[in-house]
PDB file of N, CA and C in Angstrom:
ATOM      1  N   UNK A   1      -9.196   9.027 -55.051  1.00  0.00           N
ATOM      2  CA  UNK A   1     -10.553   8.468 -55.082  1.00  0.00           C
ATOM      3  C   UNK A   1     -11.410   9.244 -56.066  1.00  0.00           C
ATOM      4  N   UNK A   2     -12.554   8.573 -56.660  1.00  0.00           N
ATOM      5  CA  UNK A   2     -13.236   9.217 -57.527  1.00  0.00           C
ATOM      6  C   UNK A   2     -13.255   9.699 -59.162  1.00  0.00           C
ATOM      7  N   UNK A   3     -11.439   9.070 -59.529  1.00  0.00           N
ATOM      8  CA  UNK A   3     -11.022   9.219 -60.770  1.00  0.00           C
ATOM      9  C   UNK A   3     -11.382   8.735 -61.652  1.00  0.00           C
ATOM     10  N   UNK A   4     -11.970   9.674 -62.605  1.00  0.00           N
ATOM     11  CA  UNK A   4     -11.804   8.942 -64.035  1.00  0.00           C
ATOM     12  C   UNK A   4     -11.186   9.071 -65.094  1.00  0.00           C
ATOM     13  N   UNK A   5     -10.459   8.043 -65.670  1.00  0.00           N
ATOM     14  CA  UNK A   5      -9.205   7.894 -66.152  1.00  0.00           C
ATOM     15  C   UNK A   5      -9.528   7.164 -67.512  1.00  0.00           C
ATOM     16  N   UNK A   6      -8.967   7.988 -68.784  1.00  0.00           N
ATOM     17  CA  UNK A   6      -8.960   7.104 -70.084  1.00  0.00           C
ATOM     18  C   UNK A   6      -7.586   6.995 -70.494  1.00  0.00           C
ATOM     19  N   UNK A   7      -7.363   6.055 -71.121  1.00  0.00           N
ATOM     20  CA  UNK A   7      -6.033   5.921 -71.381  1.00  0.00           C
ATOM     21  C   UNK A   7      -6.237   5.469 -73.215  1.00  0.00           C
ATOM     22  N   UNK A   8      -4.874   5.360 -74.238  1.00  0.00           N
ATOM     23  CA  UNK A   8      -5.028   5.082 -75.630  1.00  0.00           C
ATOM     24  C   UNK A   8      -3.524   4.612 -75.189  1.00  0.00           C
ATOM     25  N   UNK A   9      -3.406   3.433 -76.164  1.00  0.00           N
ATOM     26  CA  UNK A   9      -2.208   2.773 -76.360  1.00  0.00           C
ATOM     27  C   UNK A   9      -1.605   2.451 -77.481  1.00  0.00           C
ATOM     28  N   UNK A  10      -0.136   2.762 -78.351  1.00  0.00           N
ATOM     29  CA  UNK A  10       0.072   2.239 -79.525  1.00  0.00           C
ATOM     30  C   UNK A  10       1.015   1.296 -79.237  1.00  0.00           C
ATOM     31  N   UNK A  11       1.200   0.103 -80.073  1.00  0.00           N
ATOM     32  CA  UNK A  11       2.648  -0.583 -80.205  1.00  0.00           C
ATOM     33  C   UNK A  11       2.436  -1.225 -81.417  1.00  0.00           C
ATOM     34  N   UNK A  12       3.684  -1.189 -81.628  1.00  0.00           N
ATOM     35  CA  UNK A  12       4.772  -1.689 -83.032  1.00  0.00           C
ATOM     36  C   UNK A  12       5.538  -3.016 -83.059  1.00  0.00           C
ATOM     37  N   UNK A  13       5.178  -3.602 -83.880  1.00  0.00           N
ATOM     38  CA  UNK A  13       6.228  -4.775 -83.798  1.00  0.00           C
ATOM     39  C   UNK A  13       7.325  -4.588 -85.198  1.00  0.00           C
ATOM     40  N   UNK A  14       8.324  -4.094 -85.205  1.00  0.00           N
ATOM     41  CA  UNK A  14       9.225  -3.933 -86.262  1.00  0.00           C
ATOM     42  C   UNK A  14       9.474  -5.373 -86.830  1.00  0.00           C
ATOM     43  N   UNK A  15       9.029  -6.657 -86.443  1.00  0.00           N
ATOM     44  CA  UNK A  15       9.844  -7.398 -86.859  1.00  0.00           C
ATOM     45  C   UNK A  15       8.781  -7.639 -89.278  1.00  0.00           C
ATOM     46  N   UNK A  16       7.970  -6.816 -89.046  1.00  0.00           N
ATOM     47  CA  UNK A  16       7.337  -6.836 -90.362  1.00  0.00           C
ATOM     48  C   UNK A  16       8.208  -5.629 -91.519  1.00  0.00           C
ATOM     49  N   UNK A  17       8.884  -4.962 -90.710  1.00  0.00           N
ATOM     50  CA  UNK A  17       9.789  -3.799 -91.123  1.00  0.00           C
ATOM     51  C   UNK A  17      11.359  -4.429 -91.290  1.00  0.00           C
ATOM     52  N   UNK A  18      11.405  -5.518 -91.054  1.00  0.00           N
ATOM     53  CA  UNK A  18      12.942  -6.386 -90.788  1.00  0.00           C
ATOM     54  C   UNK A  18      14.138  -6.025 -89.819  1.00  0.00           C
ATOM     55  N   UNK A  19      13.051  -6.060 -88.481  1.00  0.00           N
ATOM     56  CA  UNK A  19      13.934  -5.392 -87.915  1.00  0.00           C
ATOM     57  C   UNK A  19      13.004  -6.455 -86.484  1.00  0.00           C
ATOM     58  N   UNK A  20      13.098  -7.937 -86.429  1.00  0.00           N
ATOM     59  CA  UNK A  20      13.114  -8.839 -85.472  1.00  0.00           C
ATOM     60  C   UNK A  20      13.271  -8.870 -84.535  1.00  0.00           C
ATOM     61  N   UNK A  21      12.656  -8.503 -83.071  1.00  0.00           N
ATOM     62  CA  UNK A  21      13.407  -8.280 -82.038  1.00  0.00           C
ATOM     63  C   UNK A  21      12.666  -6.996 -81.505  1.00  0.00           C
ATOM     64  N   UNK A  22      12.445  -5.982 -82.010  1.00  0.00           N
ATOM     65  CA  UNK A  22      12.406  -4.744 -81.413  1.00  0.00           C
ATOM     66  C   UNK A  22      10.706  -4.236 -81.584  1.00  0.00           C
ATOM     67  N   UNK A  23      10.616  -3.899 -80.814  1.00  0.00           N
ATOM     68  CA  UNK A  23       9.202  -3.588 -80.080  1.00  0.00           C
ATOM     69  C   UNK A  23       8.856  -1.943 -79.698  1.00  0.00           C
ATOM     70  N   UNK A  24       7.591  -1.432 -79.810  1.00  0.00           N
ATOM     71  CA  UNK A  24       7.918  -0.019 -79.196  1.00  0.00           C
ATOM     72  C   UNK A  24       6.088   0.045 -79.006  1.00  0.00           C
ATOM     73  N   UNK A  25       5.958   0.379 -77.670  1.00  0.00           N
ATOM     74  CA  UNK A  25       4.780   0.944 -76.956  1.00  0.00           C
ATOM     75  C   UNK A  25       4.343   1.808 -76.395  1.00  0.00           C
ATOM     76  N   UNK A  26       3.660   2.694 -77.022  1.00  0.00           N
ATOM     77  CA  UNK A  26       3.725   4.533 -76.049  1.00  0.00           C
ATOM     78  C   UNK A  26       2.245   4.345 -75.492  1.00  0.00           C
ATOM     79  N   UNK A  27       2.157   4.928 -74.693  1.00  0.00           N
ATOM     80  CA  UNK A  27       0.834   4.787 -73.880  1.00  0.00           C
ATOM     81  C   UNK A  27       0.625   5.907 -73.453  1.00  0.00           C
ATOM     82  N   UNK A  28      -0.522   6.715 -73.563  1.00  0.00           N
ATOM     83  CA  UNK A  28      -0.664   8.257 -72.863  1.00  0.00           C
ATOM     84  C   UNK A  28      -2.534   8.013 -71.867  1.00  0.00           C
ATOM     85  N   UNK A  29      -2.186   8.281 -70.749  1.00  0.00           N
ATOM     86  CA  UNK A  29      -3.455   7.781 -70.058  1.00  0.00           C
ATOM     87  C   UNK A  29      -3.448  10.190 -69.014  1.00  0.00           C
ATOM     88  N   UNK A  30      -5.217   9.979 -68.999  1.00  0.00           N
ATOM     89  CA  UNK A  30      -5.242  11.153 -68.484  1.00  0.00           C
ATOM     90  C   UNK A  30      -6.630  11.204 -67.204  1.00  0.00           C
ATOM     91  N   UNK A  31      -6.597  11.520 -66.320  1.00  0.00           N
ATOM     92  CA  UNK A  31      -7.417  11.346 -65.552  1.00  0.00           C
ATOM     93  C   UNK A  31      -7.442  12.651 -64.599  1.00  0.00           C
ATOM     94  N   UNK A  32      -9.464  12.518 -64.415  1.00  0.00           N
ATOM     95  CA  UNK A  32      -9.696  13.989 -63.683  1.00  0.00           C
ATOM     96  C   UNK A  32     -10.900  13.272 -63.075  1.00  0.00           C
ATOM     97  N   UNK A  33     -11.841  14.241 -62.316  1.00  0.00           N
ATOM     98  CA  UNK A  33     -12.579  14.625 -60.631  1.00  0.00           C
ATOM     99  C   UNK A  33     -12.086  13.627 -60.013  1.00  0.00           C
ATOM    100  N   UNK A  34     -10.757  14.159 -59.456  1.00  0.00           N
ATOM    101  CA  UNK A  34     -10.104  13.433 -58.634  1.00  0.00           C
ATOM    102  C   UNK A  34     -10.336  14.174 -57.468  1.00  0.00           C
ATOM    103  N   UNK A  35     -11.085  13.609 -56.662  1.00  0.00           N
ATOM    104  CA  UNK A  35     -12.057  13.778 -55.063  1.00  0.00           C
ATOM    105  C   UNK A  35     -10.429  14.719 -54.351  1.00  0.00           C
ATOM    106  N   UNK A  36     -10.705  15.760 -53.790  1.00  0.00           N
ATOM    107  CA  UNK A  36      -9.970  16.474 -52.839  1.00  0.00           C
ATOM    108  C   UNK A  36     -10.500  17.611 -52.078  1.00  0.00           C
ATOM    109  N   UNK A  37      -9.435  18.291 -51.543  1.00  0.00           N
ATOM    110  CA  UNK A  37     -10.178  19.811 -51.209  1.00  0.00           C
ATOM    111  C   UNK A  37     -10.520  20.577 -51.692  1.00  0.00           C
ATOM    112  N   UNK A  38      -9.018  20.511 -53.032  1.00  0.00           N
ATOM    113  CA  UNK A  38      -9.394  21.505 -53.973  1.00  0.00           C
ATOM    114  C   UNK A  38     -10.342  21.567 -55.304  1.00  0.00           C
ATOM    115  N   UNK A  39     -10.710  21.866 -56.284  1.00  0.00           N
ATOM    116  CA  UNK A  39     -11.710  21.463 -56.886  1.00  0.00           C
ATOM    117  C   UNK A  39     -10.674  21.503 -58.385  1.00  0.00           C
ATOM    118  N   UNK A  40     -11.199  20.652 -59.659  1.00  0.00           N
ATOM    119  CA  UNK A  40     -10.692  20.401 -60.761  1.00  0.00           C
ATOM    120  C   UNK A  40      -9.272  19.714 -60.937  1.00  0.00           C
ATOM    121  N   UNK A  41      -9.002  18.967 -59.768  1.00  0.00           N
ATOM    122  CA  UNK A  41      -7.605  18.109 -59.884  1.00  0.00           C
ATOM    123  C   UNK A  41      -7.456  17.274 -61.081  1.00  0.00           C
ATOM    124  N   UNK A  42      -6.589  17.486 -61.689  1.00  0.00           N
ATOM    125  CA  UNK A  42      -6.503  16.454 -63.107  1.00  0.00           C
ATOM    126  C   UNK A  42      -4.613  16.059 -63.203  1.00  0.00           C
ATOM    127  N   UNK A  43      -4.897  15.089 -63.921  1.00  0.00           N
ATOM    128  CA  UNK A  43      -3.410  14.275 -63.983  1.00  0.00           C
ATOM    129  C   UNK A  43      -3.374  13.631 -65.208  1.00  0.00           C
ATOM    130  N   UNK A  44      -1.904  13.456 -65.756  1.00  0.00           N
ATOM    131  CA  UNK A  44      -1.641  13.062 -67.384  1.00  0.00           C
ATOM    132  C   UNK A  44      -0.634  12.166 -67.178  1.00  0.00           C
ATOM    133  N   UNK A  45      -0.538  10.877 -67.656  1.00  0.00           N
ATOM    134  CA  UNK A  45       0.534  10.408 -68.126  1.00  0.00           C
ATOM    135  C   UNK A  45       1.062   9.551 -69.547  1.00  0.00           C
ATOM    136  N   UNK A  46       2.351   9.516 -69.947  1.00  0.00           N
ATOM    137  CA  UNK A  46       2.863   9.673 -70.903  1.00  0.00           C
ATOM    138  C   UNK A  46       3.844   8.599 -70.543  1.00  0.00           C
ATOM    139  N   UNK A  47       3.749   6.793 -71.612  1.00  0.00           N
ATOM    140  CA  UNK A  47       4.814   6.129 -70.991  1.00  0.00           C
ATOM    141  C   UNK A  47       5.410   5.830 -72.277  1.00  0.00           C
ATOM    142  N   UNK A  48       6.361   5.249 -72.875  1.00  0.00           N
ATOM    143  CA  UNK A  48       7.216   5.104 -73.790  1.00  0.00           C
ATOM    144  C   UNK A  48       7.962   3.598 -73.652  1.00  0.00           C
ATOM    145  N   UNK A  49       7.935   2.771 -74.188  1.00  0.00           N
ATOM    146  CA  UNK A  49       8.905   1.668 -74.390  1.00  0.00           C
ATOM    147  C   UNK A  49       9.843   0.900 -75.032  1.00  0.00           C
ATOM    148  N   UNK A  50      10.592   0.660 -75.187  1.00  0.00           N
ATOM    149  CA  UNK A  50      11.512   0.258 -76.447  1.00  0.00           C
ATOM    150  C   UNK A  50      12.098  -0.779 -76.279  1.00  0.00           C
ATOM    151  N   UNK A  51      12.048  -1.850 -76.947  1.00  0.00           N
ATOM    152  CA  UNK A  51      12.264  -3.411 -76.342  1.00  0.00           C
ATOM    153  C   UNK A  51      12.986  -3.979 -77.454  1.00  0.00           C
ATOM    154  N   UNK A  52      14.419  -4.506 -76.900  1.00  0.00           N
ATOM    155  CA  UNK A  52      14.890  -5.370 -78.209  1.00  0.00           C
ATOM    156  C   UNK A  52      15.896  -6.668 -77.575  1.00  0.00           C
ATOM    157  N   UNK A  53      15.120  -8.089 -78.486  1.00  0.00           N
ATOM    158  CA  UNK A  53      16.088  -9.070 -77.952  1.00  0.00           C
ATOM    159  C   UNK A  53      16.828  -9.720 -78.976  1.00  0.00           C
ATOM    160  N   UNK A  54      17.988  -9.960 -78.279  1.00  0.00           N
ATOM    161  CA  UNK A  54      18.343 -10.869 -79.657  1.00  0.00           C
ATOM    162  C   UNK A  54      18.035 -12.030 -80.034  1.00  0.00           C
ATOM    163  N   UNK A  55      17.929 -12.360 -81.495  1.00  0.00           N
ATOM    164  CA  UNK A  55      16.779 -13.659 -82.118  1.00  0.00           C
ATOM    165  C   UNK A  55      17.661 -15.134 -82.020  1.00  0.00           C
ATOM    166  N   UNK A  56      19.324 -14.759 -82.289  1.00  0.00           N
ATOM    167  CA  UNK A  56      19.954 -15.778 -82.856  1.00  0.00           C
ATOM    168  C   UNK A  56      21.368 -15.727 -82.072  1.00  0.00           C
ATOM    169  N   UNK A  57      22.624 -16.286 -82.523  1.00  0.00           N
ATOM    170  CA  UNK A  57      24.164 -16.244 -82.538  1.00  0.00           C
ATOM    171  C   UNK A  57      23.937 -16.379 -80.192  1.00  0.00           C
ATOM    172  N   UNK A  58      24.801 -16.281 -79.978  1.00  0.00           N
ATOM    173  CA  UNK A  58      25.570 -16.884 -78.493  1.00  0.00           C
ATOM    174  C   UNK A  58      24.862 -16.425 -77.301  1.00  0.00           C
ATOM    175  N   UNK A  59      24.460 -14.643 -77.808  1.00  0.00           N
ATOM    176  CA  UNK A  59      23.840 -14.513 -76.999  1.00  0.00           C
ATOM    177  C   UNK A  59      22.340 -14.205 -77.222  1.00  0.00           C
ATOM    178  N   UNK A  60      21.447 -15.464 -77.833  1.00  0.00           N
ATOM    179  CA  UNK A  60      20.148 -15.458 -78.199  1.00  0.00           C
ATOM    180  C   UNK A  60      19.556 -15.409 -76.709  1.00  0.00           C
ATOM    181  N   UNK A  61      18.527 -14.731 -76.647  1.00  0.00           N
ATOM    182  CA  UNK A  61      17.517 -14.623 -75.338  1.00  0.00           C
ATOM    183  C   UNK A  61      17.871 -13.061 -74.467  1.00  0.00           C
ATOM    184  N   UNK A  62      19.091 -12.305 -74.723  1.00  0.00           N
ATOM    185  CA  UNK A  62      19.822 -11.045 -74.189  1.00  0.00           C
ATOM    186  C   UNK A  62      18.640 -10.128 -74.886  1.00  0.00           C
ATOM    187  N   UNK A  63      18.108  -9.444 -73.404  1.00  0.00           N
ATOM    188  CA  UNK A  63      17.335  -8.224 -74.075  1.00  0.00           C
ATOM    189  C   UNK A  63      17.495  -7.197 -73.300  1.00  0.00           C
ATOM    190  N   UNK A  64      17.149  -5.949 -74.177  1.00  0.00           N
ATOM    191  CA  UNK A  64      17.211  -4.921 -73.469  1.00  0.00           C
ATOM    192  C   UNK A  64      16.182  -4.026 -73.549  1.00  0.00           C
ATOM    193  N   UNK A  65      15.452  -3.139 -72.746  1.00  0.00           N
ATOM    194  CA  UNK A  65      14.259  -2.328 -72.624  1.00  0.00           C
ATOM    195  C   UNK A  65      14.172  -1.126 -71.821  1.00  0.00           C
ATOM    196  N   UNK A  66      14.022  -0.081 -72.657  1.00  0.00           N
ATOM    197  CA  UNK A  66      14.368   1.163 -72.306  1.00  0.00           C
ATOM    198  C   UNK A  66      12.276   2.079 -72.198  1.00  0.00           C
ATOM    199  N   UNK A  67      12.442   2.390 -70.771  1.00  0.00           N
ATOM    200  CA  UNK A  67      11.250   2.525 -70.580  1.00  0.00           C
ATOM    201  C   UNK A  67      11.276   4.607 -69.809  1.00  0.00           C
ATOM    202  N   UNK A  68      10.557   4.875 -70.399  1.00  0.00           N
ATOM    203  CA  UNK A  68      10.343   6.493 -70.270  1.00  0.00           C
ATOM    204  C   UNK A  68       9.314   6.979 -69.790  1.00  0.00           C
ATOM    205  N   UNK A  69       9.214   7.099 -68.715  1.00  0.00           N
ATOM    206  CA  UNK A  69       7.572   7.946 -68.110  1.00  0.00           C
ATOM    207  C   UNK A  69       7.721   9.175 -67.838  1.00  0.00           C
ATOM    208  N   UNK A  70       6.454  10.350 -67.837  1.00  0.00           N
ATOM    209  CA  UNK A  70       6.418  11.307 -67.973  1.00  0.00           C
ATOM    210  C   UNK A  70       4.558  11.437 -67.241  1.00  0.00           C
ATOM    211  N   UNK A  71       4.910  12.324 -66.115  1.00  0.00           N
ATOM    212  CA  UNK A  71       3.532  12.258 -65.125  1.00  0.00           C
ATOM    213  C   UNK A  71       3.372  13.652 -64.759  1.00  0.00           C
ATOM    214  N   UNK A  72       2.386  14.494 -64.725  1.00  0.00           N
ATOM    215  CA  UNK A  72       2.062  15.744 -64.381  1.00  0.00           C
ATOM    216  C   UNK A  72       0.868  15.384 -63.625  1.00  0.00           C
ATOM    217  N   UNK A  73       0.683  16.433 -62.660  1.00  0.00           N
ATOM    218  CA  UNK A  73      -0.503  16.917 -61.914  1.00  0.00           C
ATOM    219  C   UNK A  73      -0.388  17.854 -60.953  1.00  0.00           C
ATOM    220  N   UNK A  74      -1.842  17.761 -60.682  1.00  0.00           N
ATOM    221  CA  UNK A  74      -1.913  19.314 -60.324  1.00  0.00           C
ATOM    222  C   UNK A  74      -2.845  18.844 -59.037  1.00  0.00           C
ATOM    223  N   UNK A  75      -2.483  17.510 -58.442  1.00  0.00           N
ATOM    224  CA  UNK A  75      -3.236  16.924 -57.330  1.00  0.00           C
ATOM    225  C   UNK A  75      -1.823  16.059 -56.725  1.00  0.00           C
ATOM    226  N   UNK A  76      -0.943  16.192 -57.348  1.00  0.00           N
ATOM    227  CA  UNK A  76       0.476  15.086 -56.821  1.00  0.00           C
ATOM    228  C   UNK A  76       1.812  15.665 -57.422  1.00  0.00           C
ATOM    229  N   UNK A  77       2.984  15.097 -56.757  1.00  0.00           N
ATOM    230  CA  UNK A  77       4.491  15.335 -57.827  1.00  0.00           C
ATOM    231  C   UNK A  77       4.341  15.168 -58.733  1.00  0.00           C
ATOM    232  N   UNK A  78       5.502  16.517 -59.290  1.00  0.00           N
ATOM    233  CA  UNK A  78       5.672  15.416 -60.858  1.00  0.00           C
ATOM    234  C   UNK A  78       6.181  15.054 -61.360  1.00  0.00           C
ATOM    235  N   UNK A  79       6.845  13.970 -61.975  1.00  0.00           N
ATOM    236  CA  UNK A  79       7.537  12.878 -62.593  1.00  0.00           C
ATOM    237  C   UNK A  79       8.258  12.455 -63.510  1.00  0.00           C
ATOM    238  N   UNK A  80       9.526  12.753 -63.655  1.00  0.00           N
ATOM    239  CA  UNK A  80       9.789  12.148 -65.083  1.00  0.00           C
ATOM    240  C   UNK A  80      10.950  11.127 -64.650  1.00  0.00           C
ATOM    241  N   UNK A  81      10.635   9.822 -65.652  1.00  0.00           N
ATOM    242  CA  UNK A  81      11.543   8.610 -64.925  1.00  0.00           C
ATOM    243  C   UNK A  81      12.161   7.937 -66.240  1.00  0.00           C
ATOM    244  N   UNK A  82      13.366   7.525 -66.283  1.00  0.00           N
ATOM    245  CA  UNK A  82      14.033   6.799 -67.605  1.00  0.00           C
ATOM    246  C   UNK A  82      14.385   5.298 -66.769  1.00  0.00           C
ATOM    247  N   UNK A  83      14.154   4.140 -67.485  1.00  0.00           N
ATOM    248  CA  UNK A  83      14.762   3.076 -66.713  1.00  0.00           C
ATOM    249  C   UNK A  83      15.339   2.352 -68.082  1.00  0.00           C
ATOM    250  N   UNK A  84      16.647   1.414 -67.539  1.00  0.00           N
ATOM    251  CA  UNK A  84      17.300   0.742 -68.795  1.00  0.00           C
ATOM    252  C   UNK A  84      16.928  -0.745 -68.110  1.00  0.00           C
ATOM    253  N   UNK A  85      16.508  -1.406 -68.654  1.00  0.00           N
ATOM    254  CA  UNK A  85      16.074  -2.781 -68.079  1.00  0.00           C
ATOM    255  C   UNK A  85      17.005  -3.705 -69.189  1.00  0.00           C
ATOM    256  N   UNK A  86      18.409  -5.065 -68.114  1.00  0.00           N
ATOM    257  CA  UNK A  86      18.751  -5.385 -69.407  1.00  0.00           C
ATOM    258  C   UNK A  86      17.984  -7.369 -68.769  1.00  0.00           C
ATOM    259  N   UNK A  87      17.685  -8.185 -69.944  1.00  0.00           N
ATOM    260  CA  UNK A  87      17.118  -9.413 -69.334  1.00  0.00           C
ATOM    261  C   UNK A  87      18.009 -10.397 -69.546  1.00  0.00           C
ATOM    262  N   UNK A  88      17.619 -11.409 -69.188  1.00  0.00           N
ATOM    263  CA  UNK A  88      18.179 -12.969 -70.189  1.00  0.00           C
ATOM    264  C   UNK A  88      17.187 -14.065 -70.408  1.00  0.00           C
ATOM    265  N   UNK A  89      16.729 -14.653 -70.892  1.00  0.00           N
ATOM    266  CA  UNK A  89      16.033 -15.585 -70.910  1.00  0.00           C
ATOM    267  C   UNK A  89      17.212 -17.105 -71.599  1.00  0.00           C
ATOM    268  N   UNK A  90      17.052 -17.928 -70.025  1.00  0.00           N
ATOM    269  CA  UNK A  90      17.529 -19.203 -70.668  1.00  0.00           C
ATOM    270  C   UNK A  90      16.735 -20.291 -70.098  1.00  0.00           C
ATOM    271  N   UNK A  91      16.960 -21.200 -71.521  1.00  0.00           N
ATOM    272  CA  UNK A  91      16.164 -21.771 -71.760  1.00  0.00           C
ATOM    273  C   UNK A  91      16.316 -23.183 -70.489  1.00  0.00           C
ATOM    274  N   UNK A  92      15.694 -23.873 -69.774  1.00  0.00           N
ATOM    275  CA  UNK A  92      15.855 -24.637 -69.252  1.00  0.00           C
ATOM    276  C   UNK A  92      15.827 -26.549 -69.529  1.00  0.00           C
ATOM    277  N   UNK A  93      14.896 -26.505 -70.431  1.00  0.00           N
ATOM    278  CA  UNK A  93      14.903 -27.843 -70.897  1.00  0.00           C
ATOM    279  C   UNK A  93      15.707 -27.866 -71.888  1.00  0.00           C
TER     280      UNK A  93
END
């Protein structure tokens, strides 16, 4: 309760670099007077994304997304998480 939190976000679309498909989004958000007992609680986080599908050939719509977080504080655990996310998108009509 009581947090205030700024966050800045970048992302990339490679497909202007020739490289179609692949995506990348880092996000770093940081937040403090986070209401407790103790006084000056502050917290950081750090997320990372990497996204690529394929455009064309058999298996068009197959993606995959590799996501990286990274969480400190000094009011909670702390965190570091890798996830491999794989998708499909088919088409229905």
């Amino acid at each position: 309760a009581g947090e205030r939190t700024w966050l800045a976000e970048y992302g990339y679309d490679f497909a202007s670099a020739g490289v179609p498909g692949l995506k990348a989004t880092v996000t770093y958000l940081s937040g403090s007077n986070i209401d407790s007992a103790a006084s000056d609680r502050k917290e950081w986080e750090r997320d990372f994304r990497l996204d690529y599908a394929l455009q064309d050939g058999p298996l068009k719509g197959l993606g995959f997304s590799w996501r990286n977080a990274t969480f400190r504080s000094n009011a909670a655990t702390d965190l570091d998480e890798n996830r491999l996310i794989v998708s499909y998108s088919l088409p229905l009509l």
